[in-house]
N, C-alpha and C. Protein backbone atom coordinates (compact mmCIF):
# COMPACT_ATOMS: atom_id res chain seq x y z
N UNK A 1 -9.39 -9.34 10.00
CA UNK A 1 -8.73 -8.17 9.40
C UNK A 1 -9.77 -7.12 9.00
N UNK A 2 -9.92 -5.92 9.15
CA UNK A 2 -10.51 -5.29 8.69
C UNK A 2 -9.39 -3.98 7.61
N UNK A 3 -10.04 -3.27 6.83
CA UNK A 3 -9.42 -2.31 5.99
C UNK A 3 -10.19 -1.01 5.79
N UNK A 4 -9.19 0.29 6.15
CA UNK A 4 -9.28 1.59 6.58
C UNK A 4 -8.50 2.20 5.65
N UNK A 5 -10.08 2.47 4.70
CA UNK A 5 -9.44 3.17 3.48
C UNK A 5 -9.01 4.38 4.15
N UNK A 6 -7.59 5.34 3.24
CA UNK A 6 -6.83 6.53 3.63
C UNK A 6 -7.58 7.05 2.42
N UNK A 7 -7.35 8.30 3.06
CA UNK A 7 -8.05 9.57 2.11
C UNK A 7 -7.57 9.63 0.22
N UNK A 8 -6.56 9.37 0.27
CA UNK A 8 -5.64 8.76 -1.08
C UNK A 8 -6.25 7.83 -1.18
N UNK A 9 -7.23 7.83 -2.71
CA UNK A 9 -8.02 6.93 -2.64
C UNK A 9 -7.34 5.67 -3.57
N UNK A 10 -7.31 4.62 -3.21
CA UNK A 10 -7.35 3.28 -3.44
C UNK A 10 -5.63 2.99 -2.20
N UNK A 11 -5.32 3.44 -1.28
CA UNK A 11 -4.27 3.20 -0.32
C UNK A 11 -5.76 2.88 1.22
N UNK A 12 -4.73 1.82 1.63
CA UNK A 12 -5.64 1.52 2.74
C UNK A 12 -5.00 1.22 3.75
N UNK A 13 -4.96 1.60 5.43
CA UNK A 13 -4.12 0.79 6.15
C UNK A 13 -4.98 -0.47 6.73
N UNK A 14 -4.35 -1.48 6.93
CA UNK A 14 -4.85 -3.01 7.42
C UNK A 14 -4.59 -3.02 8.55
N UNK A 15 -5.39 -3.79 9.63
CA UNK A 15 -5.58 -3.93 10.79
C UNK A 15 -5.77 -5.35 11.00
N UNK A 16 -5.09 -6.24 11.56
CA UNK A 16 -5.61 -7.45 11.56
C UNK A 16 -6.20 -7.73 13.20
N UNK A 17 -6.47 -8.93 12.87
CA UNK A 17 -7.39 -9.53 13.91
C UNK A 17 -6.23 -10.08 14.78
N UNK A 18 -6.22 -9.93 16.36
CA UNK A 18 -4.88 -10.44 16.71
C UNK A 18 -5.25 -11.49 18.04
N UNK A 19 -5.07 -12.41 18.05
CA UNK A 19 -5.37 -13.54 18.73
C UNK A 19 -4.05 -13.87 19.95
N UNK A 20 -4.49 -13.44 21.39
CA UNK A 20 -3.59 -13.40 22.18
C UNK A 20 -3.98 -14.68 23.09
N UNK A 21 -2.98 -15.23 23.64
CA UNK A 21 -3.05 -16.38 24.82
C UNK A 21 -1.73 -16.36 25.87
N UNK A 22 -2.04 -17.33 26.74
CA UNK A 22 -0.27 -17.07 27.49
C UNK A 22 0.99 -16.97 27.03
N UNK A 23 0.89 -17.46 25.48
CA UNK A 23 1.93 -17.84 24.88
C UNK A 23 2.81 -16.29 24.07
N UNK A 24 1.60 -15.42 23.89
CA UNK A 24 1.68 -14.11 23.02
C UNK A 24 0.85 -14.10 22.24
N UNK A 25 0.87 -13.35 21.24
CA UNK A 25 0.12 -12.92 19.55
C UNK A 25 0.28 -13.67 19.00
N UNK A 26 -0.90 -14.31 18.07
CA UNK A 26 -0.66 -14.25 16.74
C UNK A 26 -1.86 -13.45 16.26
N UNK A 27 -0.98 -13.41 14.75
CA UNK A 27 -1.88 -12.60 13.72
C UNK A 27 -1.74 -12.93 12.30
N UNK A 28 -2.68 -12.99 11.49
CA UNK A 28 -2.01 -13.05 9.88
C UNK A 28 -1.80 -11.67 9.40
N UNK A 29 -0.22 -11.80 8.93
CA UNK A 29 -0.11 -10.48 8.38
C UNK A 29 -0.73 -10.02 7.22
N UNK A 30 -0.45 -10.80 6.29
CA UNK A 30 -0.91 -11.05 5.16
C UNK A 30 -1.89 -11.83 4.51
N UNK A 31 -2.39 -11.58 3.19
CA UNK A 31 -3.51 -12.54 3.26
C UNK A 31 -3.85 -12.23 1.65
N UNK A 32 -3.47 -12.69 0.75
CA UNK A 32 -3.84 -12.25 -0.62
C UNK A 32 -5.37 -12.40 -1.23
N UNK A 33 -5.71 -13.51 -0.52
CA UNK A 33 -7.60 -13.88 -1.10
C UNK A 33 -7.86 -11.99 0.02
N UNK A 34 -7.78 -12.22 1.38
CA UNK A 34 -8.69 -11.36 1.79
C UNK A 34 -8.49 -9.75 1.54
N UNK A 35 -6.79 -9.52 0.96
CA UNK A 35 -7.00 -8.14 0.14
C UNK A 35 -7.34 -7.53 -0.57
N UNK A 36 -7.99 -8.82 -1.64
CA UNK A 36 -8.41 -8.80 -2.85
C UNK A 36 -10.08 -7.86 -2.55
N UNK A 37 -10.43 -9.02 -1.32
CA UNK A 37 -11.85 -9.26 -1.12
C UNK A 37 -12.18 -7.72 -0.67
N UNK A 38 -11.38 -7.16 0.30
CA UNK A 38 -11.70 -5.88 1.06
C UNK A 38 -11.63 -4.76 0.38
N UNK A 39 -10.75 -4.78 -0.95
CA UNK A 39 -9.87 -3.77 -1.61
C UNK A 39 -10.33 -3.69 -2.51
N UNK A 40 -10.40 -4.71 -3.49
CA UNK A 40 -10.84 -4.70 -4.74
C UNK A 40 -9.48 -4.58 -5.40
N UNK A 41 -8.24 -4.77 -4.72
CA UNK A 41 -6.97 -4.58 -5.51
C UNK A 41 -6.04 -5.98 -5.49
N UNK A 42 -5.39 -6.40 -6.39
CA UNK A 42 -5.06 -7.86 -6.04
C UNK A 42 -3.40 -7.08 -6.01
N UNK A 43 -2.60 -8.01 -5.42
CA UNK A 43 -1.43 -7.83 -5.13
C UNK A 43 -0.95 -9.53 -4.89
N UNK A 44 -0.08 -9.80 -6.19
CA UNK A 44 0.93 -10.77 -6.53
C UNK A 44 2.27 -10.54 -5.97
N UNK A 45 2.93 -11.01 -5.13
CA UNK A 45 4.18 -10.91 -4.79
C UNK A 45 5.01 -11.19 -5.64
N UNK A 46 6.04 -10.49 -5.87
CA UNK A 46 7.08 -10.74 -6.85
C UNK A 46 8.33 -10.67 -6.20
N UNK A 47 8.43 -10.15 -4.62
CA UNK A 47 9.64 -9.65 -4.34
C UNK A 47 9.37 -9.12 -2.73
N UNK A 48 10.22 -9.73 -1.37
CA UNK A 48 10.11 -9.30 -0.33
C UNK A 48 11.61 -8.45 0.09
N UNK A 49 11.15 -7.23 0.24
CA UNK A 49 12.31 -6.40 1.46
C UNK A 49 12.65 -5.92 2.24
N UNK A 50 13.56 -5.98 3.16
CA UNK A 50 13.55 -5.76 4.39
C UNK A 50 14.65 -4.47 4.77
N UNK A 51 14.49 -3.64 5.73
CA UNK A 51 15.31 -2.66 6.24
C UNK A 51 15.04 -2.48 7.37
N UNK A 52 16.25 -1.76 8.13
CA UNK A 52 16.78 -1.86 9.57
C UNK A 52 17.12 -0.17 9.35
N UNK A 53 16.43 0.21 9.98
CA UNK A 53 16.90 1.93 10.16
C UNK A 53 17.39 2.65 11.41
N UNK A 54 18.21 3.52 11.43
CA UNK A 54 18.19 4.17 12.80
C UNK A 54 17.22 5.32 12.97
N UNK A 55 17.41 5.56 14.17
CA UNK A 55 15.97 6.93 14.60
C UNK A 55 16.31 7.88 13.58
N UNK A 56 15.34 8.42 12.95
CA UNK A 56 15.37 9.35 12.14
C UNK A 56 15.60 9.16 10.71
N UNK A 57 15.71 8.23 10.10
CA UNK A 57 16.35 7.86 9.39
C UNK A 57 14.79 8.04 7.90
N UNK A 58 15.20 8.54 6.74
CA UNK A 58 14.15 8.83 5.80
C UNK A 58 14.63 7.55 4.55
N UNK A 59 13.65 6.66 4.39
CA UNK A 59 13.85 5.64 3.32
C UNK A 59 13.18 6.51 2.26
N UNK A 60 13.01 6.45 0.41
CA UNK A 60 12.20 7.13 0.21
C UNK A 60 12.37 8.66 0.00
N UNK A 61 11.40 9.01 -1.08
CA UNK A 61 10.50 8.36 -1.34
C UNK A 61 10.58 7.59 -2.74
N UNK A 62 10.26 6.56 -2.63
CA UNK A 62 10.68 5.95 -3.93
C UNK A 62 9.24 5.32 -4.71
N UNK A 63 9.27 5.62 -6.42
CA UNK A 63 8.43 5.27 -7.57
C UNK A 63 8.74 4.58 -8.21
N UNK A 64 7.79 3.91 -9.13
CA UNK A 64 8.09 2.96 -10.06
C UNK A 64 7.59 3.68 -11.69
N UNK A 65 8.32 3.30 -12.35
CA UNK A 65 7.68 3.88 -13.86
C UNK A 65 6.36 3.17 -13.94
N UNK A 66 5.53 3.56 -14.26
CA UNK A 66 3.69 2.91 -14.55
C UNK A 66 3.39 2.91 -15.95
N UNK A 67 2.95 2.39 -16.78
CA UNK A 67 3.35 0.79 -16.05
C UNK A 67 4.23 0.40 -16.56
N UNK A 68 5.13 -1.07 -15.57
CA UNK A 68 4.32 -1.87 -14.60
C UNK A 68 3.66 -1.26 -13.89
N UNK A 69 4.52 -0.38 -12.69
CA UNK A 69 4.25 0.11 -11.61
C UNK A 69 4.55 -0.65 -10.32
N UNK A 70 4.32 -0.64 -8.92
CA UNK A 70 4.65 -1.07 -7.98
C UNK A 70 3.86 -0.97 -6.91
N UNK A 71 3.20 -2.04 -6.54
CA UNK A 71 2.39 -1.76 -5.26
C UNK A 71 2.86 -2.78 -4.24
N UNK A 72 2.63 -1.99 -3.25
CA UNK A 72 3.72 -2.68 -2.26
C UNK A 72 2.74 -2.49 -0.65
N UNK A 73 3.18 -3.41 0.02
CA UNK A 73 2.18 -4.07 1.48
C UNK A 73 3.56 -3.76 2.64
N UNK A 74 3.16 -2.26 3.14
CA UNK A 74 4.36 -2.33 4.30
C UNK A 74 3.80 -2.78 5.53
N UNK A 75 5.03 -3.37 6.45
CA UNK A 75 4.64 -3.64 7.98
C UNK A 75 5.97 -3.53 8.24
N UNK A 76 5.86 -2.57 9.88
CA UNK A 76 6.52 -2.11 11.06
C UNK A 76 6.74 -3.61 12.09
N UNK A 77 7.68 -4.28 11.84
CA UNK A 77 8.21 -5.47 12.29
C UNK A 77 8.44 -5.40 14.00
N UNK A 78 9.77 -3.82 13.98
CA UNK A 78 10.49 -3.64 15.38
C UNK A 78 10.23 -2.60 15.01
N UNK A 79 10.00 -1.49 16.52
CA UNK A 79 10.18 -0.32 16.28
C UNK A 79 8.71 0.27 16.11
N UNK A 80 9.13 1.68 15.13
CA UNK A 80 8.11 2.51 14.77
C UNK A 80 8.17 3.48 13.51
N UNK A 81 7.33 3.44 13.16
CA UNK A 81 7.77 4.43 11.82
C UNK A 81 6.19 5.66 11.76
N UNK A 82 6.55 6.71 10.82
CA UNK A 82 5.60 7.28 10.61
C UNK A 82 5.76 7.01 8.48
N UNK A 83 4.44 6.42 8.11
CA UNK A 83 4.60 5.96 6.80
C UNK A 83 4.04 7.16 5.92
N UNK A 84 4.29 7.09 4.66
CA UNK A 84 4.33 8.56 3.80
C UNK A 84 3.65 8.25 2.94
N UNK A 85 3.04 8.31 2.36
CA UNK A 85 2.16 8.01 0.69
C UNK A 85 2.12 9.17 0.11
N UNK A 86 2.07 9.57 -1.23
CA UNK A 86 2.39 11.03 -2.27
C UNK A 86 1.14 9.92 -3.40
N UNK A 87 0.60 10.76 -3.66
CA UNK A 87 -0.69 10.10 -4.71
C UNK A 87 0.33 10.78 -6.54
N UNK A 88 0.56 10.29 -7.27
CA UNK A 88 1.18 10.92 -8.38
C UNK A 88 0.45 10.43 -9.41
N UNK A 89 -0.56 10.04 -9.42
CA UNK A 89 -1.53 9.99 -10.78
C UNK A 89 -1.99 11.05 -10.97
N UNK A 90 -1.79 11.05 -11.99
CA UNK A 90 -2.32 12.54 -12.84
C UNK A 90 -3.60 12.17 -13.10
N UNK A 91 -4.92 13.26 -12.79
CA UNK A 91 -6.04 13.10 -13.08
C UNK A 91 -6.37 13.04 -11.30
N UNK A 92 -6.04 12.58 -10.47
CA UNK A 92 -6.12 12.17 -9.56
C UNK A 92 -6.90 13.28 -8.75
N UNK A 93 -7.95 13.28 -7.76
CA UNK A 93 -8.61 14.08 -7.11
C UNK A 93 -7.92 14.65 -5.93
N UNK A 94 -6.80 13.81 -5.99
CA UNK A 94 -6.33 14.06 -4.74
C UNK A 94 -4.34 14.09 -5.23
N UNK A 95 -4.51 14.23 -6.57
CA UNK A 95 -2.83 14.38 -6.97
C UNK A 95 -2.16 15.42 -6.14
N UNK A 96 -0.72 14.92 -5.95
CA UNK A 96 -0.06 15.89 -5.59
C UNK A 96 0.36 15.99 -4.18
N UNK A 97 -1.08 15.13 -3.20
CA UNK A 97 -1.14 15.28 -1.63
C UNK A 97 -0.76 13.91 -1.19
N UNK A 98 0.12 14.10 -0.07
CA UNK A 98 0.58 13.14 0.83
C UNK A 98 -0.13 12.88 2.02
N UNK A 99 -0.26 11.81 2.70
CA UNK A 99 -1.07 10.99 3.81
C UNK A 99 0.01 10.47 4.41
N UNK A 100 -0.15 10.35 5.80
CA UNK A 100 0.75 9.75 6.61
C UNK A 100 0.26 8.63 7.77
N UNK A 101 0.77 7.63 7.94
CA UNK A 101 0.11 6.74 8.91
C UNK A 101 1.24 6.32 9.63
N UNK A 102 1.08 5.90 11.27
CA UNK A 102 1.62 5.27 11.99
C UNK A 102 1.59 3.94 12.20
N UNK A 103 2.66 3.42 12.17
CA UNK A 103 3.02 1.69 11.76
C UNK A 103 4.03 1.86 13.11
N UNK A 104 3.43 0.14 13.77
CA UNK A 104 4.56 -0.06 15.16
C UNK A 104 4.59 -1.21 15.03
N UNK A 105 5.33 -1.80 16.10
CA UNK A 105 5.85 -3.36 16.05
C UNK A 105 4.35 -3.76 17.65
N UNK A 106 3.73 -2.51 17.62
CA UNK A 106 2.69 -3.16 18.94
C UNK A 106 1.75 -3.19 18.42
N UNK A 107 0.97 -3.07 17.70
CA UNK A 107 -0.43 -2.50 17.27
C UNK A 107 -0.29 -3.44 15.85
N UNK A 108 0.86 -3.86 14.76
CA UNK A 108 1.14 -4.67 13.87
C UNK A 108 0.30 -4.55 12.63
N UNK A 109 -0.46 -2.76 12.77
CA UNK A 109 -0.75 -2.63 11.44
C UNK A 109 -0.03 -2.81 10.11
N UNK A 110 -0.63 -2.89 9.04
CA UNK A 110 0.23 -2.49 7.18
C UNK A 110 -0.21 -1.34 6.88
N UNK A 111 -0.04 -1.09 5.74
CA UNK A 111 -0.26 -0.26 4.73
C UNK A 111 0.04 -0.71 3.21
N UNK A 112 -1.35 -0.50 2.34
CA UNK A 112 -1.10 -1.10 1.25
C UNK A 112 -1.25 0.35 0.29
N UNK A 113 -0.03 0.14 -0.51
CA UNK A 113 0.24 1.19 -0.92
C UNK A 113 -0.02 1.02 -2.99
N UNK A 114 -1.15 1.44 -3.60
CA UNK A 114 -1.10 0.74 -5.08
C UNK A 114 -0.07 1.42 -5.89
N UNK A 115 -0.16 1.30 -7.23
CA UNK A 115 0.33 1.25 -8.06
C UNK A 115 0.43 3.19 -8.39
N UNK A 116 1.31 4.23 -8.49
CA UNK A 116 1.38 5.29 -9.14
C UNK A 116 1.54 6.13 -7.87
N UNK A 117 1.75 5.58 -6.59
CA UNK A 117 2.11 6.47 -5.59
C UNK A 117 4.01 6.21 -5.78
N UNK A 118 4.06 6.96 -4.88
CA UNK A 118 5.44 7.76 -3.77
C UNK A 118 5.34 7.13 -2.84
N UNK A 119 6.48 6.33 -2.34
CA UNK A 119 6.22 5.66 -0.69
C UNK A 119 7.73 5.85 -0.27
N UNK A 120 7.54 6.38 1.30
CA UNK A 120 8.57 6.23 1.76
C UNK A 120 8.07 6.17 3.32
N UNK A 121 8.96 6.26 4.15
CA UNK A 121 9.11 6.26 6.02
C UNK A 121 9.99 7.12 6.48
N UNK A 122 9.63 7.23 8.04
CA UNK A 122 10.71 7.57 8.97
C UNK A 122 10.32 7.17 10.26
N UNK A 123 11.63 6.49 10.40
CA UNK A 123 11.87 5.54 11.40
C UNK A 123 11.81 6.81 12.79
N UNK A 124 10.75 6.21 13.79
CA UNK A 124 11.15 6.78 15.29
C UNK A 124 11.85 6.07 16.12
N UNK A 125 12.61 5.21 16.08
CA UNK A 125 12.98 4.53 17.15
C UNK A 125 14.52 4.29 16.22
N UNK A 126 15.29 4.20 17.47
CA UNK A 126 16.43 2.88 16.88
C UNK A 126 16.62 1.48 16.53
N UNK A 127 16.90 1.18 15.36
CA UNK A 127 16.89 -0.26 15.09
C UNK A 127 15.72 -0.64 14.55
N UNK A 128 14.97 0.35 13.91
CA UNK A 128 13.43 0.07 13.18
C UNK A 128 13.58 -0.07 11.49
N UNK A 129 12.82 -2.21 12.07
CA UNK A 129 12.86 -3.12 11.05
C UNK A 129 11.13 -2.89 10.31
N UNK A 130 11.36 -3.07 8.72
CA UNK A 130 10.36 -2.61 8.25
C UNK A 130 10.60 -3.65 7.15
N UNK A 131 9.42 -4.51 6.60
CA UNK A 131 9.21 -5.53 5.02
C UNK A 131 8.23 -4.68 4.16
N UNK A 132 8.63 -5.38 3.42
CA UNK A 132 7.65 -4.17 2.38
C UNK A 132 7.53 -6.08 1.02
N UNK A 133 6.50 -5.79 1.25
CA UNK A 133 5.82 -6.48 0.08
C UNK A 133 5.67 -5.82 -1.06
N UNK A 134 6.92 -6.81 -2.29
CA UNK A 134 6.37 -5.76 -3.80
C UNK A 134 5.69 -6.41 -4.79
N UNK A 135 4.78 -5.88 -5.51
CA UNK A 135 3.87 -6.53 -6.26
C UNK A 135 4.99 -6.90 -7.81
N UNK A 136 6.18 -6.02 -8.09
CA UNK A 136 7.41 -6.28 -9.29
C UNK A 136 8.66 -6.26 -8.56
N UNK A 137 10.14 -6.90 -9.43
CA UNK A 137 10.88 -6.87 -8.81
C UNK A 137 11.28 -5.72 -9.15
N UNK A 138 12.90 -5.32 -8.28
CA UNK A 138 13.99 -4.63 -8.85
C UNK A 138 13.66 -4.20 -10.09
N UNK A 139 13.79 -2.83 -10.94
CA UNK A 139 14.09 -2.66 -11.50
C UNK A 139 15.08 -0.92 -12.03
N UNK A 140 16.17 -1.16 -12.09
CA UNK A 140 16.51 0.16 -11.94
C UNK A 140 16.04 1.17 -12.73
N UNK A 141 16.59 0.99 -14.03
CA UNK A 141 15.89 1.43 -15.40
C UNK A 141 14.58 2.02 -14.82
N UNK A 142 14.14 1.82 -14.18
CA UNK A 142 12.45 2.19 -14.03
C UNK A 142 12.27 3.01 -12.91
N UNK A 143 13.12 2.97 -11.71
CA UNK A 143 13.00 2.82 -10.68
C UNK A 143 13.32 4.99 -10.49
N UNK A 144 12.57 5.49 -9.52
CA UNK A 144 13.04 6.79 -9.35
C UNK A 144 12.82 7.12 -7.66
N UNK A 145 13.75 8.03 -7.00
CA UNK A 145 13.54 9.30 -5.95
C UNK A 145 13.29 10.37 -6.42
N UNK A 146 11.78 10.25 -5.19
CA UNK A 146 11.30 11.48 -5.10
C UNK A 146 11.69 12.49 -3.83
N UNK A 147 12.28 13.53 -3.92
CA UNK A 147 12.80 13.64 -2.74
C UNK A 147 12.00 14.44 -1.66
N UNK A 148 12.55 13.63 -0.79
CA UNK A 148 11.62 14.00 0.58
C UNK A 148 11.28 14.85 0.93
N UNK A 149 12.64 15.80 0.97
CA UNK A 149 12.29 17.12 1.24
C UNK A 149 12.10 18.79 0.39
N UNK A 150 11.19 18.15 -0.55
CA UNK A 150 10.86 18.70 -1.54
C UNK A 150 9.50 19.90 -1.06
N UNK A 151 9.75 21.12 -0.94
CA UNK A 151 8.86 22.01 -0.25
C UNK A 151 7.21 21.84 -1.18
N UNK A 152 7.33 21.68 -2.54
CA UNK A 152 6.19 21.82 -3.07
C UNK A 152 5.15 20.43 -2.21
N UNK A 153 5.75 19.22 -1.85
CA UNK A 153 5.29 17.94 -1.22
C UNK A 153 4.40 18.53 0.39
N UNK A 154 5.52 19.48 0.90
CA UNK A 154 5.04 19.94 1.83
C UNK A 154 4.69 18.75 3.20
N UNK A 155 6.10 18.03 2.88
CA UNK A 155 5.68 16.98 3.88
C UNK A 155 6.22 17.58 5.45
N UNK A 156 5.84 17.20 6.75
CA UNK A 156 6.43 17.44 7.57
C UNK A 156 6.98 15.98 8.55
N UNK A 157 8.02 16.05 8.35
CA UNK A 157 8.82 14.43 8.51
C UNK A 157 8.60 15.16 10.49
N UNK A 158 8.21 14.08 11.47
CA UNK A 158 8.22 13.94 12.50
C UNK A 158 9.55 13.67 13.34
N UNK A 159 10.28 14.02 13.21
CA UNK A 159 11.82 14.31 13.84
C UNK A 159 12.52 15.67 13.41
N UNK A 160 12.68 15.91 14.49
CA UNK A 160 13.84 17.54 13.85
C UNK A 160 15.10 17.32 13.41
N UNK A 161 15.73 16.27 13.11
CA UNK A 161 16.55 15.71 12.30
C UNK A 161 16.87 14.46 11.34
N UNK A 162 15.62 14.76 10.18
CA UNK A 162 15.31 13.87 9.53
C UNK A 162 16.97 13.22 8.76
N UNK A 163 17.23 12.38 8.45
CA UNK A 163 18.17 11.65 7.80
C UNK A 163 17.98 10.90 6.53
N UNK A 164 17.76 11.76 5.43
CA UNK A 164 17.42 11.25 4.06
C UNK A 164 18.86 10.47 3.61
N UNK A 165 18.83 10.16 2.39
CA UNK A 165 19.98 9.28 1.77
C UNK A 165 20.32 10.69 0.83
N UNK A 166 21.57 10.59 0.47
CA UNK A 166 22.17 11.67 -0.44
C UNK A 166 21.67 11.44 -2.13
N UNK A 167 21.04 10.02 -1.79
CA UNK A 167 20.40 10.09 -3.51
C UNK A 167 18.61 10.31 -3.74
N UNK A 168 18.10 10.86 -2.17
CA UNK A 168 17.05 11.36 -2.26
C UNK A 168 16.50 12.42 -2.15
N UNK A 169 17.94 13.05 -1.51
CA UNK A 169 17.97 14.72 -1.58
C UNK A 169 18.52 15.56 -2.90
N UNK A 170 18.95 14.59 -3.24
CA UNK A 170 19.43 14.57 -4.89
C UNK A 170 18.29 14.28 -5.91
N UNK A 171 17.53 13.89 -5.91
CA UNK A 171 16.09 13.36 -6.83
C UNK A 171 15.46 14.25 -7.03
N UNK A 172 14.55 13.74 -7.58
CA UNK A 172 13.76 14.91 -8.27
C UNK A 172 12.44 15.35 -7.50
N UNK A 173 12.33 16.46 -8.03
CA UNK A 173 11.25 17.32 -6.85
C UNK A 173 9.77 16.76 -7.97
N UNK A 174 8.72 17.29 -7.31
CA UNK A 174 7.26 16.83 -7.90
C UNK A 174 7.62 17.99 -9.79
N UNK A 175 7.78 18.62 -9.61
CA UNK A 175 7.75 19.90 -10.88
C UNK A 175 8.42 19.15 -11.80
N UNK A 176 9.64 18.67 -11.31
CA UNK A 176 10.53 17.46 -12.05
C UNK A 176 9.83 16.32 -12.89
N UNK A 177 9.04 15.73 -12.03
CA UNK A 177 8.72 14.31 -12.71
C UNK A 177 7.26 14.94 -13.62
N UNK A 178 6.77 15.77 -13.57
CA UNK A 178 5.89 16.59 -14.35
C UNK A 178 6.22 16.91 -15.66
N UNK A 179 7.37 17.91 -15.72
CA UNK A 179 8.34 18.02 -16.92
C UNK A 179 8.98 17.10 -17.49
N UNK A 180 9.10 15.95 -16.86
CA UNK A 180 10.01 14.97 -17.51
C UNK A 180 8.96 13.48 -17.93
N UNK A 181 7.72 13.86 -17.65
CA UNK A 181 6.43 12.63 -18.57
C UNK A 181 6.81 11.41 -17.56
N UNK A 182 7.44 11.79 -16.29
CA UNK A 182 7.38 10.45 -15.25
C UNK A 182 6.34 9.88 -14.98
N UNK A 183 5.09 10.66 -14.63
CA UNK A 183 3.74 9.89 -14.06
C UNK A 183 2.83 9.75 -14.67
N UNK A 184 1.98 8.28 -14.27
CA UNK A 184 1.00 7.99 -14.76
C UNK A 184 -0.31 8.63 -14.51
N UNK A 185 -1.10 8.01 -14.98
CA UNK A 185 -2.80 8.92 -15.26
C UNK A 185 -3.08 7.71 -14.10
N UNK A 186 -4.35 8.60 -13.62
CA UNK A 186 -5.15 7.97 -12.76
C UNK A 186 -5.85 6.67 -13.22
N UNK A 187 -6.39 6.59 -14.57
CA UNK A 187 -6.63 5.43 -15.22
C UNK A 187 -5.87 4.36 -15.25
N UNK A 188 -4.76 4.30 -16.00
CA UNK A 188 -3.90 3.64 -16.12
C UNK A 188 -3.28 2.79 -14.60
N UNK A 189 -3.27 3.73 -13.03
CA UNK A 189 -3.23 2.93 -12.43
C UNK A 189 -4.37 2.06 -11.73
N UNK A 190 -5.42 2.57 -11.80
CA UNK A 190 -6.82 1.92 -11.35
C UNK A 190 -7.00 0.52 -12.07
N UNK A 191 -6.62 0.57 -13.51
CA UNK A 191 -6.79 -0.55 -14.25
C UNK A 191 -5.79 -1.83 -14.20
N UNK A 192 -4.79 -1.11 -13.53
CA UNK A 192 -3.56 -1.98 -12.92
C UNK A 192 -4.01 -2.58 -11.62
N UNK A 193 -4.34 -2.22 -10.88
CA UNK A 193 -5.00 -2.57 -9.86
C UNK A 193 -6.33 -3.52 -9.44
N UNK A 194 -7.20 -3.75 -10.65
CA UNK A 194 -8.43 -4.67 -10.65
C UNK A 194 -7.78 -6.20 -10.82
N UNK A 195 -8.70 -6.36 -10.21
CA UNK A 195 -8.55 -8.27 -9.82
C UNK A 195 -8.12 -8.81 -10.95
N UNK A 196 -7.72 -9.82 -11.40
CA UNK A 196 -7.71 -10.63 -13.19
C UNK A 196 -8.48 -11.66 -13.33
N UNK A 197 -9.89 -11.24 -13.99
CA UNK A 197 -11.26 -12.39 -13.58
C UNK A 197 -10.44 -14.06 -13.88
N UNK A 198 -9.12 -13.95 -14.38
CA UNK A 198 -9.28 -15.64 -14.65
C UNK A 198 -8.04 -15.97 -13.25
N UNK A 199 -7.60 -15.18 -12.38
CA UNK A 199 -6.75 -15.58 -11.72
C UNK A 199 -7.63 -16.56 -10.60
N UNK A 200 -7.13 -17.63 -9.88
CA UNK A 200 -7.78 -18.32 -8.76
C UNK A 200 -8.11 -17.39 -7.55
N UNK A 201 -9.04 -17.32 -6.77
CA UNK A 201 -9.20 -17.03 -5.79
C UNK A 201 -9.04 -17.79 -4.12
């Protein structure tokens, strides 16, 4: 596996090592000792989810109140997606700006996404299956949309007929969660993010 830090600093996409024979691929998708090791960020599973999208289709973008917060390990199962990251720590060198990476069901990259971002997708294909590894469960109370197509984000979704959900075009724009004391400081998620010297390795 190797790891390709994204310009949003502490988000990385993963590349694993993929071992082919007559039979097909394998690969480890996952790997909690070696994310730790590459990243410097530990990620405890608390919660796996899965979605099935049609072409065009906008999941997202969805936050967690910090803290806890929510860091989450996506992979492109079937299909294809173009993946979204929004950095929302305040303090942040890079607050405010979104990164985008391409995730397929051929190539079987992730994306590890920490604690105080915006994550969402859009599916290119029909029938594009996507897991998302979460570091907390469910929680509504906590839970917010950021909406996609929010001009200050300045995202440009890769389909000319993006397909958001009516409760993400409904959410709140970046100016929103500003005024309303939604996001965390850049500190606060960095410190969420360090290893826990007494956890096992």
């Amino acid at each position: 596996m190797k790891a390709r830090p994204l310009t949003l600093q502490g988000a990385f996409e993963v590349i694993p090592d993929r071992h082919r024979d007559k039979r097909g691929v394998f690969l480890e998708g996952f790997r909690a000792d070696w994310l730790r090791a590459a990243t410097g960020h530990t990620l405890d599973v608390a919660q796996v989810n899965l979605s099935v999208s049609r072409l065009g289709a906008i999941r997202g973008l969805h936050m967690t109140k910090t803290p806890p917060g929510q860091a989450k390990y996506v992979t492109c199962m079937t299909g294809a997606i173009v993946d979204v990251l929004v950095d929302l720590r305040l303090g942040s060198p890079t607050f405010g700006q979104h990164e985008t990476v391409r995730l397929d069901a051929a190539e079987h990259h992730s994306v590890y996404v920490p604690e105080g971002f915006a994550h969402g997708f859009c599916a290119l294909t029909e029938d594009t299956t996507v897991a998302y590894l979460c570091s907390t469960s469910y929680a509504p109370a906590i839970e917010y949309v950021l909406n996609p197509l929010d001009p200050e984000l300045g995202i440009t979704w890769p389909v000319p007929h993006p397909i958001p959900s009516d409760i993400a075009t409904e959410g709140r724009g970046l100016r929103d969660c500003l005024d309303e004391g939604l996001l965390p400081t850049y500190d606060e998620c960095r410190t969420l993010a360090e290893p826990d010297p007494g956890r096992p390795t």
